[in-house]
N, C-alpha and C. Protein backbone atom coordinates (compact mmCIF):
# COMPACT_ATOMS: atom_id res chain seq x y z
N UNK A 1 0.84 -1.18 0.00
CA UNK A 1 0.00 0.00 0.00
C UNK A 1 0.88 1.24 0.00
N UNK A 2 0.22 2.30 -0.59
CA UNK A 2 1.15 3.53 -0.46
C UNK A 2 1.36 3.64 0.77
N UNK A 3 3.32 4.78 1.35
CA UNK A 3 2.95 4.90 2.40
C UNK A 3 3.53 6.31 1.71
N UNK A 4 3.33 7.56 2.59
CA UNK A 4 3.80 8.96 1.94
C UNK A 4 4.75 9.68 3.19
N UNK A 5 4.88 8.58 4.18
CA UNK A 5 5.64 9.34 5.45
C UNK A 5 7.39 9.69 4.67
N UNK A 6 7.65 10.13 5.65
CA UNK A 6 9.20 10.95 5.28
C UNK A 6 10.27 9.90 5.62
N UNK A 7 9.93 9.05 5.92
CA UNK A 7 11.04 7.66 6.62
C UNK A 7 10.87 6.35 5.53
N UNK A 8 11.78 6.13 5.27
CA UNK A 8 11.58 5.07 3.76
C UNK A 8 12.80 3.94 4.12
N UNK A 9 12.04 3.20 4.38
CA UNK A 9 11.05 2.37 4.99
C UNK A 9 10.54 2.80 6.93
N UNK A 10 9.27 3.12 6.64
CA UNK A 10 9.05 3.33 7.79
C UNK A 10 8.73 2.36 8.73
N UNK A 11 9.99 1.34 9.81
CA UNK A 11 9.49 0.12 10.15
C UNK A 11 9.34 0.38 11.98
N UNK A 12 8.97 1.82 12.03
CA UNK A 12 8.41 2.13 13.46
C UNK A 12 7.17 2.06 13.48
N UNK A 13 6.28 1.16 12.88
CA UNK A 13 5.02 1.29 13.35
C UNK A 13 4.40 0.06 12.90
N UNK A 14 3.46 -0.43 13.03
CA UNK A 14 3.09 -1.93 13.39
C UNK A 14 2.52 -1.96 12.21
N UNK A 15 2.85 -3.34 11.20
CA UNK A 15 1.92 -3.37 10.03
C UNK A 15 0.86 -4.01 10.43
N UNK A 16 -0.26 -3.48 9.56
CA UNK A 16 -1.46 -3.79 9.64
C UNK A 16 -2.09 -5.34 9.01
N UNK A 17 -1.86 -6.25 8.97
CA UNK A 17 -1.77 -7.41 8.11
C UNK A 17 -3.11 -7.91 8.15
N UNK A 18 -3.91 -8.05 8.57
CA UNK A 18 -5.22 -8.22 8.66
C UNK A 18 -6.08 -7.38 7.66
N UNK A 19 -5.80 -5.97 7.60
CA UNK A 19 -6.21 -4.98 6.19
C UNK A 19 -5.63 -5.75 5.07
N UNK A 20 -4.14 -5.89 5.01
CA UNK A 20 -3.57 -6.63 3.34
C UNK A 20 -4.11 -6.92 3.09
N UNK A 21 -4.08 -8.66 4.45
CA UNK A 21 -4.80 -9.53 3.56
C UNK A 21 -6.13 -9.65 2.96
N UNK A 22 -6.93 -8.63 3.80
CA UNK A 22 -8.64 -8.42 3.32
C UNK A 22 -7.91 -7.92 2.29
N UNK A 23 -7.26 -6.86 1.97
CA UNK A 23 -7.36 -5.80 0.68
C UNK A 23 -6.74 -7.18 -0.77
N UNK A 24 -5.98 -8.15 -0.31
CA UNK A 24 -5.33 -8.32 -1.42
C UNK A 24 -6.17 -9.70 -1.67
N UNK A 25 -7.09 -10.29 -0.72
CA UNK A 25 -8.49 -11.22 -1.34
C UNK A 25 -9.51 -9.91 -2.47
N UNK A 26 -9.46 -9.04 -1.80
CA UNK A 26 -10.51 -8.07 -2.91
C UNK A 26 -9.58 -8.13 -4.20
N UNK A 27 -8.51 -7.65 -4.24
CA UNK A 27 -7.91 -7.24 -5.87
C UNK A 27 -7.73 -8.11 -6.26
N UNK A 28 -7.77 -9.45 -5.96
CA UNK A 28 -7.26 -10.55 -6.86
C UNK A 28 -8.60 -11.26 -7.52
N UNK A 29 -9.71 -10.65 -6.79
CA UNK A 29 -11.36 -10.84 -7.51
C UNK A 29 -11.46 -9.82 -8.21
N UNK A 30 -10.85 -8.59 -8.53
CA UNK A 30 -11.54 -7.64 -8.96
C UNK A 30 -10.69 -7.30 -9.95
N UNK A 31 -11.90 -6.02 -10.97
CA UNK A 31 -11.56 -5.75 -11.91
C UNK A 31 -10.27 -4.46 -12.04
N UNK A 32 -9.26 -4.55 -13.05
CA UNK A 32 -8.16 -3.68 -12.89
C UNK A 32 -8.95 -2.09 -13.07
N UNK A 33 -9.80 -2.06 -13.82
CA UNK A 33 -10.21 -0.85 -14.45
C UNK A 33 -10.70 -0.19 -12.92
N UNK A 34 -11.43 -1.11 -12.13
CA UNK A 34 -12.17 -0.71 -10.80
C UNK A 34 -11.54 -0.28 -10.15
N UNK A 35 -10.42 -1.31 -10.17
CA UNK A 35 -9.23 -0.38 -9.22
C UNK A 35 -8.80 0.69 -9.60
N UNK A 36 -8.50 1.33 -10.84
CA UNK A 36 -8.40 2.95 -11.17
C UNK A 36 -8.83 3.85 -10.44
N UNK A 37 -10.45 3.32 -10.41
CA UNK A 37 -11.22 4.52 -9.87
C UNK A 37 -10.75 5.40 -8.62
N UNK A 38 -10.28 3.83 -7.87
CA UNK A 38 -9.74 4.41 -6.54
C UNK A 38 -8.21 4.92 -6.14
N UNK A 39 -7.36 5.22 -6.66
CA UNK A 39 -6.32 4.80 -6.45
C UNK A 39 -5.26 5.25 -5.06
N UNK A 40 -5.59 5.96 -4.36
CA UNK A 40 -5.47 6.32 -3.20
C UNK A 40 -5.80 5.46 -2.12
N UNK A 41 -6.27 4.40 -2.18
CA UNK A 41 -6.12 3.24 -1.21
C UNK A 41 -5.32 2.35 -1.46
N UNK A 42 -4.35 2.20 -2.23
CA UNK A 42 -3.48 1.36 -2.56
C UNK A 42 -3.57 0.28 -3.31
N UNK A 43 -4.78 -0.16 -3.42
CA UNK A 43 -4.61 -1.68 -3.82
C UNK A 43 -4.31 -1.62 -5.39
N UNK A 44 -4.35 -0.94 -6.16
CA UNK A 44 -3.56 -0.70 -7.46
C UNK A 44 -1.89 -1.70 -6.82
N UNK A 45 -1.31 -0.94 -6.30
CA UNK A 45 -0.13 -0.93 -5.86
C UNK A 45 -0.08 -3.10 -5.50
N UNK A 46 -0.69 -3.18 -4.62
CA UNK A 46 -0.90 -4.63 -4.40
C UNK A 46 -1.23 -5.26 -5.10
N UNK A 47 -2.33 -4.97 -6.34
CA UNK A 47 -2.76 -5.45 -7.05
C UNK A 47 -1.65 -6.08 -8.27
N UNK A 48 -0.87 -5.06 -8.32
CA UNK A 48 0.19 -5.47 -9.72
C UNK A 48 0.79 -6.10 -8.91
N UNK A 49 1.75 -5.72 -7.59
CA UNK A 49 3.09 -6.85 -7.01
C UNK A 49 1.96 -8.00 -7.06
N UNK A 50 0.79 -8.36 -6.86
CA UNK A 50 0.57 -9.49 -6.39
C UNK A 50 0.40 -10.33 -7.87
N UNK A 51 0.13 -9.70 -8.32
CA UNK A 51 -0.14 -10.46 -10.13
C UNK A 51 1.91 -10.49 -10.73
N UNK A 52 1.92 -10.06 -10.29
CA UNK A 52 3.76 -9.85 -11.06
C UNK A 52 4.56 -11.15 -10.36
N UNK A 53 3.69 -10.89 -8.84
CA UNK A 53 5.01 -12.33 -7.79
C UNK A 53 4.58 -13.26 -8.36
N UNK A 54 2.53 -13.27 -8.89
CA UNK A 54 2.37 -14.93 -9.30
C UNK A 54 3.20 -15.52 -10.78
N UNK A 55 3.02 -14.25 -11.47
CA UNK A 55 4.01 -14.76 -12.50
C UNK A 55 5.10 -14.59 -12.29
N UNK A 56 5.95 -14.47 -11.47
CA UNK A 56 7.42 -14.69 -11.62
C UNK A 56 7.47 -16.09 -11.21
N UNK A 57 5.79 -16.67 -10.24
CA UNK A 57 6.18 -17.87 -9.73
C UNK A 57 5.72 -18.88 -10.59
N UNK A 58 5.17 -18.44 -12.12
CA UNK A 58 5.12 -19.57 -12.71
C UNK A 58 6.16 -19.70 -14.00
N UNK A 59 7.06 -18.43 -13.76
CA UNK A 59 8.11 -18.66 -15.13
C UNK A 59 9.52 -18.66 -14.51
N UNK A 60 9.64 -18.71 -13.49
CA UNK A 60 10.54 -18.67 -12.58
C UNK A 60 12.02 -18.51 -13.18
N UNK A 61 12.42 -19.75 -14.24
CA UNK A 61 13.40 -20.24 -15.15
C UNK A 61 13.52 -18.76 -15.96
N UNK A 62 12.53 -18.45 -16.55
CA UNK A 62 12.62 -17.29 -17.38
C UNK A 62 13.21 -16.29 -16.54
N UNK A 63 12.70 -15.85 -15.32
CA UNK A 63 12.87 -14.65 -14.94
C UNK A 63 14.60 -14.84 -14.20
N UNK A 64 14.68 -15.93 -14.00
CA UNK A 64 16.46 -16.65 -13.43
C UNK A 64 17.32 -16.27 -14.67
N UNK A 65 17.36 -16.94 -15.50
CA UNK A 65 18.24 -17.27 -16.34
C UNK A 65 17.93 -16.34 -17.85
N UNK A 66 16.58 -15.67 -18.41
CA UNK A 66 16.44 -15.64 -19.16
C UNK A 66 17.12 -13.98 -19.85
N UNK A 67 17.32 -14.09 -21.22
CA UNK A 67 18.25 -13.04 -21.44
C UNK A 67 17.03 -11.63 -21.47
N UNK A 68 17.83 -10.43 -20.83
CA UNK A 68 16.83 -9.09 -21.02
C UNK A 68 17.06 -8.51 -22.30
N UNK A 69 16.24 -7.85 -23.25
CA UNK A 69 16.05 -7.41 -24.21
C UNK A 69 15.56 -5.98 -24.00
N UNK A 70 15.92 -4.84 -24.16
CA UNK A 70 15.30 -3.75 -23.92
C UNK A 70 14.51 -3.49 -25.35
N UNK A 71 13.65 -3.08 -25.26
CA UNK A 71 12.24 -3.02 -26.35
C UNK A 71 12.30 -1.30 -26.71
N UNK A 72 12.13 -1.07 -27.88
CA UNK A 72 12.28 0.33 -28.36
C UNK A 72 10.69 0.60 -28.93
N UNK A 73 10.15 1.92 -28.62
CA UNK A 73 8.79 2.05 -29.58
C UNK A 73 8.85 3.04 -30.18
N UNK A 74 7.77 3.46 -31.33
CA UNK A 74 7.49 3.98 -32.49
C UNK A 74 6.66 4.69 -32.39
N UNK A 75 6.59 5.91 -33.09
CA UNK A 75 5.30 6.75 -33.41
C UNK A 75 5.75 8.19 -32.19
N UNK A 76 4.45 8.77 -32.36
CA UNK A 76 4.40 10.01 -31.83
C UNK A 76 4.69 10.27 -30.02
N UNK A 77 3.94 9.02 -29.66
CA UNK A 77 4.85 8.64 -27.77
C UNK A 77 5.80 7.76 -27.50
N UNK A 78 6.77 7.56 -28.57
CA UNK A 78 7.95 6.63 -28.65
C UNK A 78 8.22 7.07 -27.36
N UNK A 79 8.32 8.19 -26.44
CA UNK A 79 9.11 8.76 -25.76
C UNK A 79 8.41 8.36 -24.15
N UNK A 80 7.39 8.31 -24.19
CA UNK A 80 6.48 7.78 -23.06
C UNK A 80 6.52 6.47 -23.11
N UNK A 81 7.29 5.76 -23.02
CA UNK A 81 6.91 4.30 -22.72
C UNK A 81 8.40 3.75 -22.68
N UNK A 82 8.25 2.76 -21.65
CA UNK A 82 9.55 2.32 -21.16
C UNK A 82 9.40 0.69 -21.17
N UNK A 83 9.97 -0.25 -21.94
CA UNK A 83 9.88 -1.62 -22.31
C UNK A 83 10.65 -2.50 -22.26
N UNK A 84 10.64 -3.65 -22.14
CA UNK A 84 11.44 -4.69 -22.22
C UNK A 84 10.82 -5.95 -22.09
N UNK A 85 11.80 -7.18 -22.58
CA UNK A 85 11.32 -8.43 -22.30
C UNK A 85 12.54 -9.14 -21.70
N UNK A 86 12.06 -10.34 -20.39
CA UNK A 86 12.59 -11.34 -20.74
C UNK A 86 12.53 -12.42 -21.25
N UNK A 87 13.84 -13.53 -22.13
CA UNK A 87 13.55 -14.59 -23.07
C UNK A 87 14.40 -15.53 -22.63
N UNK A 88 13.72 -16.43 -22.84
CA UNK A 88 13.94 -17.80 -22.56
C UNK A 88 13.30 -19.27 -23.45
N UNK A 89 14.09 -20.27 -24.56
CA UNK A 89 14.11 -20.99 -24.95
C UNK A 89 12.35 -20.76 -25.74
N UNK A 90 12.18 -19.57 -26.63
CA UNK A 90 11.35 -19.15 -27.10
C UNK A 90 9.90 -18.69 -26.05
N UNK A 91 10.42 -18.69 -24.76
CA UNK A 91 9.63 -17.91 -23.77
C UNK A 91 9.66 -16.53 -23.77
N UNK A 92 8.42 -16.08 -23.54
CA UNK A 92 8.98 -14.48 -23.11
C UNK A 92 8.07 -13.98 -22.30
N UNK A 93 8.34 -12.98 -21.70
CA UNK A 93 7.58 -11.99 -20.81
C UNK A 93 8.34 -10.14 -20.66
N UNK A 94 7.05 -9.59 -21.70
CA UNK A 94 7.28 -8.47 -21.70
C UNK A 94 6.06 -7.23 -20.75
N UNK A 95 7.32 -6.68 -20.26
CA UNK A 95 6.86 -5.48 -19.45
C UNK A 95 6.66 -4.03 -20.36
N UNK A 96 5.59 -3.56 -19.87
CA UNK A 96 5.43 -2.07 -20.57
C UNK A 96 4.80 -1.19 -19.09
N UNK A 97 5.73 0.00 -19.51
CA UNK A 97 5.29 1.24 -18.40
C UNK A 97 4.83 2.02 -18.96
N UNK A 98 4.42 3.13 -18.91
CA UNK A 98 4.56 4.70 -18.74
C UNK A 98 5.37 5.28 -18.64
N UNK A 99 6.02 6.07 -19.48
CA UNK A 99 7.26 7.15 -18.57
C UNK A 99 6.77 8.74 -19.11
N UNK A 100 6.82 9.45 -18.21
CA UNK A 100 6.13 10.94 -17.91
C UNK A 100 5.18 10.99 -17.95
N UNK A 101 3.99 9.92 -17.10
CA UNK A 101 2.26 9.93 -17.54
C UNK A 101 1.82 11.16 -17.51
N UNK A 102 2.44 11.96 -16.35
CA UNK A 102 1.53 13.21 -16.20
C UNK A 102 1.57 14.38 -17.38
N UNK A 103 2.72 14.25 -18.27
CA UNK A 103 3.30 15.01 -19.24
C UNK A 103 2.14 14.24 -21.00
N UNK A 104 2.15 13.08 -20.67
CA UNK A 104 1.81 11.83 -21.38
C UNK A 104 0.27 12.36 -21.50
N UNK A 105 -0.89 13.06 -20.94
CA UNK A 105 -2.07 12.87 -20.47
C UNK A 105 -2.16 14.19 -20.39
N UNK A 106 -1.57 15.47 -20.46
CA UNK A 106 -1.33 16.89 -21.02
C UNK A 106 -1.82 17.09 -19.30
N UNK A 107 -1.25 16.26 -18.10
CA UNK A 107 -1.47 17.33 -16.79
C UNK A 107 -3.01 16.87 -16.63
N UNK A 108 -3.38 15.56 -17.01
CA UNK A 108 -4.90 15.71 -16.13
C UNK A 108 -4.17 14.38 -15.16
N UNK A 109 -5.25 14.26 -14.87
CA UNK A 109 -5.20 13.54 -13.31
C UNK A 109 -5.91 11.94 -14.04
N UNK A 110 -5.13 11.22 -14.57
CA UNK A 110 -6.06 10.11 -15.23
C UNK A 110 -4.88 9.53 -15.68
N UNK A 111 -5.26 7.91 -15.82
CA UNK A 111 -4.42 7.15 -16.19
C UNK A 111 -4.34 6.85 -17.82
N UNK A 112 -2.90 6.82 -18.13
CA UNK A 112 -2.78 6.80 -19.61
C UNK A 112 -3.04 5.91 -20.36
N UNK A 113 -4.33 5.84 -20.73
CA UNK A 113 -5.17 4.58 -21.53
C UNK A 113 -6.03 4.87 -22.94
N UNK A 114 -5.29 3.95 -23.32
CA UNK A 114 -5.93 3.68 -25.18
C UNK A 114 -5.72 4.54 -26.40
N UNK A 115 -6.51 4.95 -27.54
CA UNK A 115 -5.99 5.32 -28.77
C UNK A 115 -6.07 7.04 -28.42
N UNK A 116 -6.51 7.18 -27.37
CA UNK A 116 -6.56 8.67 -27.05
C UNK A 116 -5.16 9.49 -26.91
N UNK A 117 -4.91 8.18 -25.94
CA UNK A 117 -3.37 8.68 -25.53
C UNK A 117 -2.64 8.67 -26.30
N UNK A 118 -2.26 7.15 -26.88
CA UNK A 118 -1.17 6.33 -27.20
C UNK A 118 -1.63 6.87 -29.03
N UNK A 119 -2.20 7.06 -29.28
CA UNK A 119 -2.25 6.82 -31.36
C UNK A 119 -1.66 6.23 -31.43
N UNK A 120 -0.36 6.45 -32.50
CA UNK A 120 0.52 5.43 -33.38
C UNK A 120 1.37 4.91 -32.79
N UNK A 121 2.13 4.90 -31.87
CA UNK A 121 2.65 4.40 -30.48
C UNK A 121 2.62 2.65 -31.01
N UNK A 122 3.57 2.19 -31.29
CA UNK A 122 3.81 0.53 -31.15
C UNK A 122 5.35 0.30 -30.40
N UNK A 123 5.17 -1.09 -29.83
CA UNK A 123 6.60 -1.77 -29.63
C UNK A 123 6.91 -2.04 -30.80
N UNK A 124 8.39 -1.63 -31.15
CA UNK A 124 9.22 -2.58 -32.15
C UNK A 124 9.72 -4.43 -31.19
N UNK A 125 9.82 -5.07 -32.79
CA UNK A 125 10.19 -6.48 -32.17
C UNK A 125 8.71 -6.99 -31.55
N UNK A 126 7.91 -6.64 -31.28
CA UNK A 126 7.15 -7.64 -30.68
C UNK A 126 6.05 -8.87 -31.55
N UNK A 127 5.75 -9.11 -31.60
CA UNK A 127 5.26 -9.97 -32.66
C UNK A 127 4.34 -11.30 -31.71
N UNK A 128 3.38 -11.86 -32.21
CA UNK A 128 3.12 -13.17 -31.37
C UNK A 128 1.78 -12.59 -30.49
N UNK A 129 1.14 -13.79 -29.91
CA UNK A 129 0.14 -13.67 -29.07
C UNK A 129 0.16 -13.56 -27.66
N UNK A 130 0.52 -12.84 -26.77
CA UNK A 130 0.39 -12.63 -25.08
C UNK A 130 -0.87 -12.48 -24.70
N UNK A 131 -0.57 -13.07 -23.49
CA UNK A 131 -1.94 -13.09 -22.03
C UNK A 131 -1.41 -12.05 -21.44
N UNK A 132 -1.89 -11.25 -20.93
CA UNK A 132 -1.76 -10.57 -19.77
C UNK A 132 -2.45 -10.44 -18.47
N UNK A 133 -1.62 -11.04 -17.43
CA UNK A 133 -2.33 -11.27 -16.22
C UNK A 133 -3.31 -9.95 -15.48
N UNK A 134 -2.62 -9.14 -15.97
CA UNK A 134 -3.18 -7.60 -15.25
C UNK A 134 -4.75 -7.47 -15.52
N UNK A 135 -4.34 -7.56 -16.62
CA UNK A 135 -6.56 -7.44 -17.62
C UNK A 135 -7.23 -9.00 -17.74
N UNK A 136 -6.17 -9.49 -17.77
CA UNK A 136 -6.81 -11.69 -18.25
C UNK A 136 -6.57 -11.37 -19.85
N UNK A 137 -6.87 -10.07 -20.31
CA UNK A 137 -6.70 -9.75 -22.22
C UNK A 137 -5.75 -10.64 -22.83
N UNK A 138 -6.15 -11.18 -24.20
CA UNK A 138 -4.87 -11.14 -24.73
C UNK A 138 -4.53 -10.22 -25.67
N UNK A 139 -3.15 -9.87 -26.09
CA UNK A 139 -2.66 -9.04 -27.12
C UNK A 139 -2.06 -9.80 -28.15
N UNK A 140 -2.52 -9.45 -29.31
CA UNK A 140 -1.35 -9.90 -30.54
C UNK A 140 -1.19 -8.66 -31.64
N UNK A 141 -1.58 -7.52 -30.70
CA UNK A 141 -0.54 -6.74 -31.68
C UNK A 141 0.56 -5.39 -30.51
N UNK A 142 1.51 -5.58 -31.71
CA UNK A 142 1.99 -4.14 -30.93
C UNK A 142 1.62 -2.49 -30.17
N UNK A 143 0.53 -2.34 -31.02
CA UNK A 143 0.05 -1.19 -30.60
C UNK A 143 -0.15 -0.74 -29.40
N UNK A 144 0.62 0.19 -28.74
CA UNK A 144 0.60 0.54 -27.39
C UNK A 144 -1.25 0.73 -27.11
N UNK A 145 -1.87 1.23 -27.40
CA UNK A 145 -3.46 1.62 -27.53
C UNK A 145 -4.52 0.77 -27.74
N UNK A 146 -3.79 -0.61 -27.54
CA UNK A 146 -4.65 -2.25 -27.39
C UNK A 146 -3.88 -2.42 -26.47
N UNK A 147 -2.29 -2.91 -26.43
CA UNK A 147 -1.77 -3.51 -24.82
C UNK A 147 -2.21 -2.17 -23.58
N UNK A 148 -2.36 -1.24 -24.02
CA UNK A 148 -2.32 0.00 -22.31
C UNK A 148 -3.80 0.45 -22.94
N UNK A 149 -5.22 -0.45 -22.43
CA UNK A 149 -6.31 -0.25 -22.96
C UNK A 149 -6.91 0.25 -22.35
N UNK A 150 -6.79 -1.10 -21.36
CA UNK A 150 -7.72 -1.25 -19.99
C UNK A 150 -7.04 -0.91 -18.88
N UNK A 151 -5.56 -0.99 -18.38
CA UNK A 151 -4.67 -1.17 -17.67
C UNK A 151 -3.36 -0.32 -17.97
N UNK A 152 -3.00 0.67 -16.69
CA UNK A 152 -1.59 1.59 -17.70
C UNK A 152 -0.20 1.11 -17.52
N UNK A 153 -0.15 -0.09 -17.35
CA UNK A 153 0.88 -0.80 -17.15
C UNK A 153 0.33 -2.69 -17.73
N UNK A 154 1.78 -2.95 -18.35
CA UNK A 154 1.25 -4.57 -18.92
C UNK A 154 2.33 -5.57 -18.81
N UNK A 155 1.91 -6.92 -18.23
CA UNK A 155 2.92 -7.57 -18.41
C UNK A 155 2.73 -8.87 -18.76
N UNK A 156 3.11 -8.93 -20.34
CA UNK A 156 2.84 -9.97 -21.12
C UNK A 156 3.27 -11.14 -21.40
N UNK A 157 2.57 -12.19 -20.90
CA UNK A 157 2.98 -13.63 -21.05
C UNK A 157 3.02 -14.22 -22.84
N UNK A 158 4.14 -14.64 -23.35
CA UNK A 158 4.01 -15.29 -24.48
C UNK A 158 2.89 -16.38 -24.28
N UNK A 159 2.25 -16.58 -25.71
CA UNK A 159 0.80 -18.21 -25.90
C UNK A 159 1.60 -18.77 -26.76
């Protein structure tokens, strides 16, 4: 969960573990978009580590051993988006961010999603069909404005 105190890591005060775990049974039923709405309670924040730890715990090999590829994109927000994959024995798992959302979204207060944002915006190199745990979606194309639709962050399992 966010914390915004001035001490990083602040480990003078008792975690609350009984909230997590209620909060992180809700996000793992619920929808990513829902969680937008709120995002000041954190569970955004829980929501991705907790979808990111399960897949690291089912590609494990990949994320050990597998080689990093930094991913370059195209078009008019080449410059907003920060990418990569890792690969492994024709495995992969690629990550996509945001970089300068607030610059990205001209200063509103909203998460950077779909052909509004993103237009012509693609990954180079990507090619193939991904799941993505974040939405359940799959993607098979590059276009930043199908993978960052529903969700402003993606992390894509090769099918």
């Amino acid at each position: 969960m966010w914390d915004f105190s001035l001490v990083d890591p602040d480990n003078r005060r008792p975690v609350d573990y009984a909230k997590r775990k209620e909060m992180l049974g809700r996000v793992q039923k619920g929808n990513p978009r829902e969680l937008l709405a709120n995002p000041e309670n954190g569970a955004v924040k829980l929501f991705v580590t907790a979808a990111a730890l399960r897949c690291r715990q089912r590609h494990r090999e990949l994320f050990d051993l597998g080689a990093y590829l930094p991913l370059n994109a195209r078009g008019s927000k080449r410059d907003h988006v920060v990418a990569f994959a890792r690969e492994l024995h024709r495995k992969r798992i690629v990550v996509v961010a945001p970089r300068l959302p607030l610059t990205l979204v001209g200063g509103a207060i909203m998460p950077p999603l779909g052909a509004e944002v993103w237009g012509d915006t693609e990954l180079e190199s990507l090619s193939g069909t991904y799941a993505d745990p974040f939405t359940g979606q799959q993607a098979s194309s590059a276009k930043l404005s199908a993978i960052l639709s529903e969700f402003p962050i993606a992390l894509l399992e090769s099918v």
